[in-house]
Protein backbone atom coordinates (compact mmCIF):
# COMPACT_ATOMS: atom_id res chain seq x y z
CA UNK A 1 71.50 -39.97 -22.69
CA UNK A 2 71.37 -43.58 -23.89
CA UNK A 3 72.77 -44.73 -20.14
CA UNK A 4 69.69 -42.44 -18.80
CA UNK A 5 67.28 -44.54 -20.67
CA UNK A 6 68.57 -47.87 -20.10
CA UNK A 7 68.33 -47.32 -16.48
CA UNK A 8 64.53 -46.24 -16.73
CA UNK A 9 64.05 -49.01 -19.15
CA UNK A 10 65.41 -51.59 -16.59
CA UNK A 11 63.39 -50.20 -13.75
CA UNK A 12 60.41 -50.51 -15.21
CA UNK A 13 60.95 -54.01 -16.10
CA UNK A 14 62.63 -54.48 -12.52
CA UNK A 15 58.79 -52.90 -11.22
CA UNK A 16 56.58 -55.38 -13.09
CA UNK A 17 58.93 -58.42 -12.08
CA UNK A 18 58.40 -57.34 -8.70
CA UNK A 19 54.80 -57.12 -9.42
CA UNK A 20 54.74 -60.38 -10.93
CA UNK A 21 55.79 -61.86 -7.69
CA UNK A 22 53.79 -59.81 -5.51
CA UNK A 23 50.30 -61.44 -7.70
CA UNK A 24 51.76 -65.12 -7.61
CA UNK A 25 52.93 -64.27 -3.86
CA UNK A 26 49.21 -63.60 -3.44
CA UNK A 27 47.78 -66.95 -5.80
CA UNK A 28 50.18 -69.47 -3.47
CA UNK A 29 49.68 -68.01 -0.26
CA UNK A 30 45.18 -68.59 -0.83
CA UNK A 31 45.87 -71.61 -2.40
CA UNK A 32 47.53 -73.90 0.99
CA UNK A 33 45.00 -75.32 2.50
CA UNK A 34 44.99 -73.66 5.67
CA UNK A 35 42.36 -72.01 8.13
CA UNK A 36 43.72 -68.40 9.18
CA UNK A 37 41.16 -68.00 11.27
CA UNK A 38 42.18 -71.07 13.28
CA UNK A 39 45.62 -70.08 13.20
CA UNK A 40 45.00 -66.78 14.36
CA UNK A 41 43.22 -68.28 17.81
CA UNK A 42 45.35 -69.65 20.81
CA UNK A 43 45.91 -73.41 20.50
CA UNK A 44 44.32 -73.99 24.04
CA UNK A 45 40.66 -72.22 23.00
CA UNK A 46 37.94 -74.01 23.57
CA UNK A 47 35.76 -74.80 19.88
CA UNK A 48 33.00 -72.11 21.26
CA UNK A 49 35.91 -69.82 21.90
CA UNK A 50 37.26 -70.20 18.60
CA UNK A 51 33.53 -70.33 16.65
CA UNK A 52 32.86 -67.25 18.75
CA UNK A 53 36.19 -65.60 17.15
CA UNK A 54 35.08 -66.42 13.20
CA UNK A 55 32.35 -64.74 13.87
CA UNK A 56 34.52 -61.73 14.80
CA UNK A 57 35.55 -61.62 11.84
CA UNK A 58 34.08 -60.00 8.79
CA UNK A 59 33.02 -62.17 5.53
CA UNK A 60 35.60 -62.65 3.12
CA UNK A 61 36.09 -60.52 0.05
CA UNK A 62 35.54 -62.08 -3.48
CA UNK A 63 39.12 -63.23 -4.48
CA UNK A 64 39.40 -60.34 -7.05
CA UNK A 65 38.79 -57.58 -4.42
CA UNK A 66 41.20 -59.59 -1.91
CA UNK A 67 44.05 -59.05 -4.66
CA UNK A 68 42.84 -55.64 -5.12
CA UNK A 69 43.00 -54.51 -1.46
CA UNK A 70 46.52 -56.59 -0.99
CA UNK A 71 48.50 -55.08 -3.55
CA UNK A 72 46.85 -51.46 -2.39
CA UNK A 73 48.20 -52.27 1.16
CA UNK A 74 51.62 -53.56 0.01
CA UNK A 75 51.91 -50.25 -1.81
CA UNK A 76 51.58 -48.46 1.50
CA UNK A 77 53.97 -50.87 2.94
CA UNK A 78 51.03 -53.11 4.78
CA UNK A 79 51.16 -56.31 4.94
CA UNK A 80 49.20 -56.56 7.96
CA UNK A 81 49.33 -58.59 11.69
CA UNK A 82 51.04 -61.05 12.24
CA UNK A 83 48.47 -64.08 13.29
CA UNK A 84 50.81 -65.22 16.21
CA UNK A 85 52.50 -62.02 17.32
CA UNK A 86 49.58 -59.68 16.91
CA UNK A 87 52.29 -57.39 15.56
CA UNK A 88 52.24 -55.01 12.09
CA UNK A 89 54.04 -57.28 10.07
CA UNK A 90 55.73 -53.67 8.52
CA UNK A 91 57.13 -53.10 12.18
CA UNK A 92 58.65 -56.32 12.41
CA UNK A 93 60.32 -55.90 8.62
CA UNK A 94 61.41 -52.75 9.47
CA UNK A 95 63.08 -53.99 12.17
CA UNK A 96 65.00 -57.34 10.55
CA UNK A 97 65.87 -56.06 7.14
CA UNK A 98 68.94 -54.01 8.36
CA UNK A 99 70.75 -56.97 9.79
CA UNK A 100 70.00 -59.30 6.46
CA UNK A 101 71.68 -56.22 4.35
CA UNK A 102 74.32 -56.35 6.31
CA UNK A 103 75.34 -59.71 6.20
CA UNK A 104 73.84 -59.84 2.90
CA UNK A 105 75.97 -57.19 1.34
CA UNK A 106 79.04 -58.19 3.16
CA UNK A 107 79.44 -61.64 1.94
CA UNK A 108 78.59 -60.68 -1.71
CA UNK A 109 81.39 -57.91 -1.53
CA UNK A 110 83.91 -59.95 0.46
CA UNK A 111 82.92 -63.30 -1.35
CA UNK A 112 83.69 -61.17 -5.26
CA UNK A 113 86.70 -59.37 -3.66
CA UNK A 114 88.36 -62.74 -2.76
CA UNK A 115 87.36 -65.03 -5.29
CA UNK A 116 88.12 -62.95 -8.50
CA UNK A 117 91.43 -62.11 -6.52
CA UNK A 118 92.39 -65.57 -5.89
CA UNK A 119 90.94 -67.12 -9.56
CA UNK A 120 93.08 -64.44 -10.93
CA UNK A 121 96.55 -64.84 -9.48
CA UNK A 122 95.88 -68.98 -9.94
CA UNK A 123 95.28 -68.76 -13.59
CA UNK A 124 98.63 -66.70 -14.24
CA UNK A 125 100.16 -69.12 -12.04
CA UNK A 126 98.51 -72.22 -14.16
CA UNK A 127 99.87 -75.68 -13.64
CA UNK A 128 101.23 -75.39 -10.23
CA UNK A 129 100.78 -76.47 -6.87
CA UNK A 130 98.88 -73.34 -6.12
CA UNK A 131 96.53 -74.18 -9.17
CA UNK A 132 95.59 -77.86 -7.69
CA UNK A 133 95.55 -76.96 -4.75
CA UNK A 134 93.29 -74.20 -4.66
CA UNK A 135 90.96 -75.88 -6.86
CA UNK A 136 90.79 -78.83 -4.74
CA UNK A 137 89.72 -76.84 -1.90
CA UNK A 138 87.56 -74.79 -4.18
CA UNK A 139 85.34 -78.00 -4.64
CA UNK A 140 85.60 -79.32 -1.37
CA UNK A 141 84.29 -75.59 0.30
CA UNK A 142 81.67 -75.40 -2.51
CA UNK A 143 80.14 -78.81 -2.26
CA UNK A 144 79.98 -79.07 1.80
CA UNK A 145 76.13 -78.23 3.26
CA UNK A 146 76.10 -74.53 4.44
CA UNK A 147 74.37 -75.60 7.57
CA UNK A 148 77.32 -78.40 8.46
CA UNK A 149 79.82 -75.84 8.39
CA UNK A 150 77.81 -73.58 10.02
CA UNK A 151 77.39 -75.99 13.01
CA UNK A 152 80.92 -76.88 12.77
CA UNK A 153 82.04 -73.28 13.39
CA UNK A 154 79.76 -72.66 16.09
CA UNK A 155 80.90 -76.31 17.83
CA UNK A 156 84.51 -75.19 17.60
CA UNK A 157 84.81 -71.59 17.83
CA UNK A 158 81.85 -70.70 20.13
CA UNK A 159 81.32 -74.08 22.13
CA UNK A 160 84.65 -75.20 22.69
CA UNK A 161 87.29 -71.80 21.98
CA UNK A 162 84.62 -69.60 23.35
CA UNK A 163 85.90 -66.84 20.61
CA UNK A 164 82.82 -65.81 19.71
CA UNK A 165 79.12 -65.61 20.77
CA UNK A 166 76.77 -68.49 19.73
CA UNK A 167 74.02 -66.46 18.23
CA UNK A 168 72.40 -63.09 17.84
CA UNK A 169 73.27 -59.79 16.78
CA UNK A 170 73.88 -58.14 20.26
CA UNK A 171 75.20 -58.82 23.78
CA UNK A 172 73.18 -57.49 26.71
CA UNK A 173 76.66 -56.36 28.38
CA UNK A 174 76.78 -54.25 25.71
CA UNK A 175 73.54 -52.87 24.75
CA UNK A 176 71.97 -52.98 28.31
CA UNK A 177 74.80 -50.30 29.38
CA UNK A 178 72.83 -46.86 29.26
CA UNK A 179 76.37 -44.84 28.66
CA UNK A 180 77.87 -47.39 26.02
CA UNK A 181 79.11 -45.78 23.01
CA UNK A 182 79.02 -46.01 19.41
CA UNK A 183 82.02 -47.99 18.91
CA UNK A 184 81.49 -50.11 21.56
CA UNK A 185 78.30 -51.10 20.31
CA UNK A 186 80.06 -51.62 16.61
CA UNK A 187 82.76 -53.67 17.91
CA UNK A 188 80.07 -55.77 19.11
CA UNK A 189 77.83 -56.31 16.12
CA UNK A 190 80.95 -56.88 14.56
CA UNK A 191 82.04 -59.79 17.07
CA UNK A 192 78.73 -61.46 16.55
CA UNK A 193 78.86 -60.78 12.61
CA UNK A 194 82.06 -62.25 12.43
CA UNK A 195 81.38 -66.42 12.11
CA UNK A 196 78.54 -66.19 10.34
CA UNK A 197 79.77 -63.83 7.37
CA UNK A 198 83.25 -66.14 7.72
CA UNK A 199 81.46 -68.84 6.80
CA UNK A 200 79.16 -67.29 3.86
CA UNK A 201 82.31 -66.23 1.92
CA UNK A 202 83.80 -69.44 2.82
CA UNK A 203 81.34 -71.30 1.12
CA UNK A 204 80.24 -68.89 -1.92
CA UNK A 205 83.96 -67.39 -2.80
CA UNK A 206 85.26 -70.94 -4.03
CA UNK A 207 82.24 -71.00 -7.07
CA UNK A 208 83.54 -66.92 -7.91
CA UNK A 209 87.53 -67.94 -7.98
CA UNK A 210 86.68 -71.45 -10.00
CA UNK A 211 84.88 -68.96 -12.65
CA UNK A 212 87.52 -66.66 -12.52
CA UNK A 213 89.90 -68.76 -12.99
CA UNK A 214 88.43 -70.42 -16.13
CA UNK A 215 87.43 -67.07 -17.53
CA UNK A 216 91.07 -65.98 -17.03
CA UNK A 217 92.87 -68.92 -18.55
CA UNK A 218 90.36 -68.14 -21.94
CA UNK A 219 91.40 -64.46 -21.85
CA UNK A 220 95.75 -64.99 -21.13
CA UNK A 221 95.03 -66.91 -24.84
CA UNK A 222 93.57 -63.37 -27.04
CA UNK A 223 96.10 -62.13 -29.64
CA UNK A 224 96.33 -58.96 -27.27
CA UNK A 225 97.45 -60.63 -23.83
CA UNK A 226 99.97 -62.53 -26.40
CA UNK A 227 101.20 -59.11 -28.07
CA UNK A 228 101.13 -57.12 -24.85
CA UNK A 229 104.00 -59.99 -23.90
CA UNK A 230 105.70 -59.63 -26.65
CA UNK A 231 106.10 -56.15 -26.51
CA UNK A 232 107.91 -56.77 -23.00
CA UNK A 233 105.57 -55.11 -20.89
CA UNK A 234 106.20 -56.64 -17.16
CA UNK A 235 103.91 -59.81 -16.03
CA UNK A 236 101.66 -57.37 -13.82
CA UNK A 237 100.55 -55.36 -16.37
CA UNK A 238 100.17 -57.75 -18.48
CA UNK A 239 97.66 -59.54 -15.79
CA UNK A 240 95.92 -56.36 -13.83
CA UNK A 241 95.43 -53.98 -17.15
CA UNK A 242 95.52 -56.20 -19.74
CA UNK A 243 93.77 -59.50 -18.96
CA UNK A 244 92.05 -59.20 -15.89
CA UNK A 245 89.78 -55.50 -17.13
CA UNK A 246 88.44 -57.57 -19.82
CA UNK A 247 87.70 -60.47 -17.98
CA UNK A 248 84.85 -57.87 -15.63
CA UNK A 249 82.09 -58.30 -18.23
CA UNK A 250 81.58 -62.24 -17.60
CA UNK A 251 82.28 -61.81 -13.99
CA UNK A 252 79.50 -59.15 -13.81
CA UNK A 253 77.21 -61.79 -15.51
CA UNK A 254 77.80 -64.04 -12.95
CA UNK A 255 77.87 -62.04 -10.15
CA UNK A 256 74.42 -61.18 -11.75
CA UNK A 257 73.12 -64.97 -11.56
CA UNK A 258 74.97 -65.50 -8.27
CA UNK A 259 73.08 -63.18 -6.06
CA UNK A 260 69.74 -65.50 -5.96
CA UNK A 261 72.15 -68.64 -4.88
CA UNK A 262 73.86 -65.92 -1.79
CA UNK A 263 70.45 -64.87 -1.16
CA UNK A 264 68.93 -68.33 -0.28
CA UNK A 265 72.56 -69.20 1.76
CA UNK A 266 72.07 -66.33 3.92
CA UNK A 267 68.61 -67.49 4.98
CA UNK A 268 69.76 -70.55 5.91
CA UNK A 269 73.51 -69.02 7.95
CA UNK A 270 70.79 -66.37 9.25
CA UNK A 271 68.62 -69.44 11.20
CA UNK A 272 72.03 -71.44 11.79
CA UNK A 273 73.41 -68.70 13.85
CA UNK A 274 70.10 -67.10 14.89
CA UNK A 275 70.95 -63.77 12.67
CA UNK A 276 67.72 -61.71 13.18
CA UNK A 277 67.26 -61.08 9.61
CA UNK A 278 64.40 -61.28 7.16
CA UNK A 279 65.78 -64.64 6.34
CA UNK A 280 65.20 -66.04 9.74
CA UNK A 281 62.11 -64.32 10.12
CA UNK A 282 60.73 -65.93 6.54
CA UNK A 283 61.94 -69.41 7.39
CA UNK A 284 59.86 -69.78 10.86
CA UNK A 285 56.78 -67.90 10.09
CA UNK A 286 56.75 -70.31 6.97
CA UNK A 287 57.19 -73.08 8.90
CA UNK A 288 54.84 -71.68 11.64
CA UNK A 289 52.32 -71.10 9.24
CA UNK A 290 52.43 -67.42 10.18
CA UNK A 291 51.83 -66.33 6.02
CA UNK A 292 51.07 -62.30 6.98
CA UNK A 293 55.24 -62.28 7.89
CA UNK A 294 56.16 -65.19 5.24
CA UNK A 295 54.30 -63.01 2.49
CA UNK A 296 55.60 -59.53 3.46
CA UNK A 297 59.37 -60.77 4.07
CA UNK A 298 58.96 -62.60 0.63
CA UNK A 299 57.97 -59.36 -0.92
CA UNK A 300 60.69 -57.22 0.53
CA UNK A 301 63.12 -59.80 0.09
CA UNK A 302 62.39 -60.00 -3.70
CA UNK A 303 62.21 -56.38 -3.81
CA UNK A 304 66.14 -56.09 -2.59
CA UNK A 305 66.96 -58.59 -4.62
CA UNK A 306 66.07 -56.95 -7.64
CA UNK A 307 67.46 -53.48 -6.62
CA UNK A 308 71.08 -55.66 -6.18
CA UNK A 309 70.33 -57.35 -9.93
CA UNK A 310 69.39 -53.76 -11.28
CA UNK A 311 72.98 -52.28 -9.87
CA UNK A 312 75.00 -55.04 -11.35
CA UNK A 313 72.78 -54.60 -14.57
CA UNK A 314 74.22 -51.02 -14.30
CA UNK A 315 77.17 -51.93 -13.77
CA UNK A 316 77.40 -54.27 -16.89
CA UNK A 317 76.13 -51.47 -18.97
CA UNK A 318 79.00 -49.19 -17.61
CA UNK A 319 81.47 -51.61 -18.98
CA UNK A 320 79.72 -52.86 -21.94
CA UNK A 321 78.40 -49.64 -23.72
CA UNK A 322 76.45 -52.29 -26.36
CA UNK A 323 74.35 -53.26 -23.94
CA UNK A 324 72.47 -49.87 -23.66
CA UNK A 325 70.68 -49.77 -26.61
């Protein structure tokens, strides 16, 4: 009962953050100085052509009645034509948010899985070798640009080993073969998702073990990871059911505030590796001044990333039954 209402609760509050950003979405978007009339028109028009296109188009709306029939559209899922492509901006969404949620959603589960696994066995294991090292190389991964390594992988790997493809989601051996199957085709998202989600979770898992491991070193001192010693229960129980359950609720919390930071490093692997994803797609229409596609994929980018901070909100209510009322 109280778990049914914290959920509603928090998706209410998720719905009016998400409308929050929608409205200032709207605010910064009219507020560039910018023509979209003149970005609409080819760059080699003549200035009758283009004249003769603004008066095309129909007089604009008060700015009230603009934010009235924008937030009506984005309900339906409109966000219009894209001034370049001449293409519904909800077609071309439709068709890039599948690859950003999976690449998305693989390095935030592979990134957790390893980190917390790693930070874990170092902090038993405090004071070694395996300690320094592996925080060494924790701070080296974490501090290094995303789009160095990036390039780096793709210089070595693609360039000179010719393991894997350079970009893209999908070889035309593959996909251009009427009678491929479904495996075939899987294996070969697969090959091309393989450097890029390498490096995300090489670059985001050091942050989760360095946390874990700190976290865990705190815990290993409680009275009850001392007394479940002393009662001679062996080391990994001691680690798996003693220390490392109760360590989940500050993980959670972090895994909370570390989905924005993942977020924001997949747009920039997505445009490294040319992933066609939303990220991608945000970063050159914003730089193309293309602001149909930039607001849309802002929206629905938001939008996911609330639904992921809602689950691990869950989540942390699962563990933490305090949290629900």
């Amino acid at each position: 009962m109280f778990m049914t209402k914290f959920v509603a609760r928090r998706s209410v509050e998720i719905v009016i953050t998400l409308f929050i950003i929608a409205t200032l979405t709207f605010a910064l978007f009219r507020l560039m100085p910018s023509d979209p009339v003149g970005l609409m028109v080819h760059p080699l028009w003549t200035p009758e052509m283009k004249q003769k296109q603004r008066e095309l188009c129909p007089p604009q709306f008060c700015c009230f009645r603009q934010y009235t029939i924008f937030m009506k559209n984005m309900l339906r899922g409109e966000f219009g034509t894209s001034f370049y492509l001449q293409t519904d901006v909800y077609d071309l969404i439709k068709e890039r948010l599948p690859p950003t949620i999976l690449l998305f959603s693989s390095s935030t589960i592979l990134s957790f899985s390893l980190g917390m696994y790693i930070g874990r066995i170092i902090a038993w294991r405090r004071g070694g070798k395996l300690e320094y090292g592996s925080t060494v190389v924790g701070m080296i991964l974490y501090s290094v640009p995303t789009f160095w390594v990036g390039l780096m992988a793709i210089w070595i790997f693609s360039y000179r080993l010719d393991l894997f493809p350079i970009g893209g989601i999908k070889s035309v051996a593959v996909w251009g073969v009427p009678d491929a199957g479904v495996l075939a085709k899987a294996l070969d998202i697969g090959h091309h998702l393989f450097l890029p989600l390498t490096v995300e979770v090489l670059l985001f898992f050091p942050g989760i073990m360095l946390m874990m491991k700190n976290v865990m070193l705190e815990t290993l001192e409680e009275d009850y990871v001392i007394t479940a010693r002393a009662k001679g229960l062996p080391e990994k129980v001691v680690r798996d059911h003693h220390a490392a359950r109760n360590v989940m609720l500050p993980m959670v919390t972090v895994f909370t505030l570390s989905l924005v930071f993942s977020f924001s490093g997949s747009i920039i692997v997505e445009n490294v590796f040319n992933w066609p994803g939303l990220g991608a797609m945000f970063l050159g229409a914003t730089i193309g001044y293309d602001y149909p596609i930039a607001q849309g994929a802002f929206i629905i980018m938001s939008a996911v990333l609330l639904i992921a901070i809602l689950i691990s909100e869950i989540l942390y209510a699962y563990l933490d039954p305090r949290v629900r009322y």
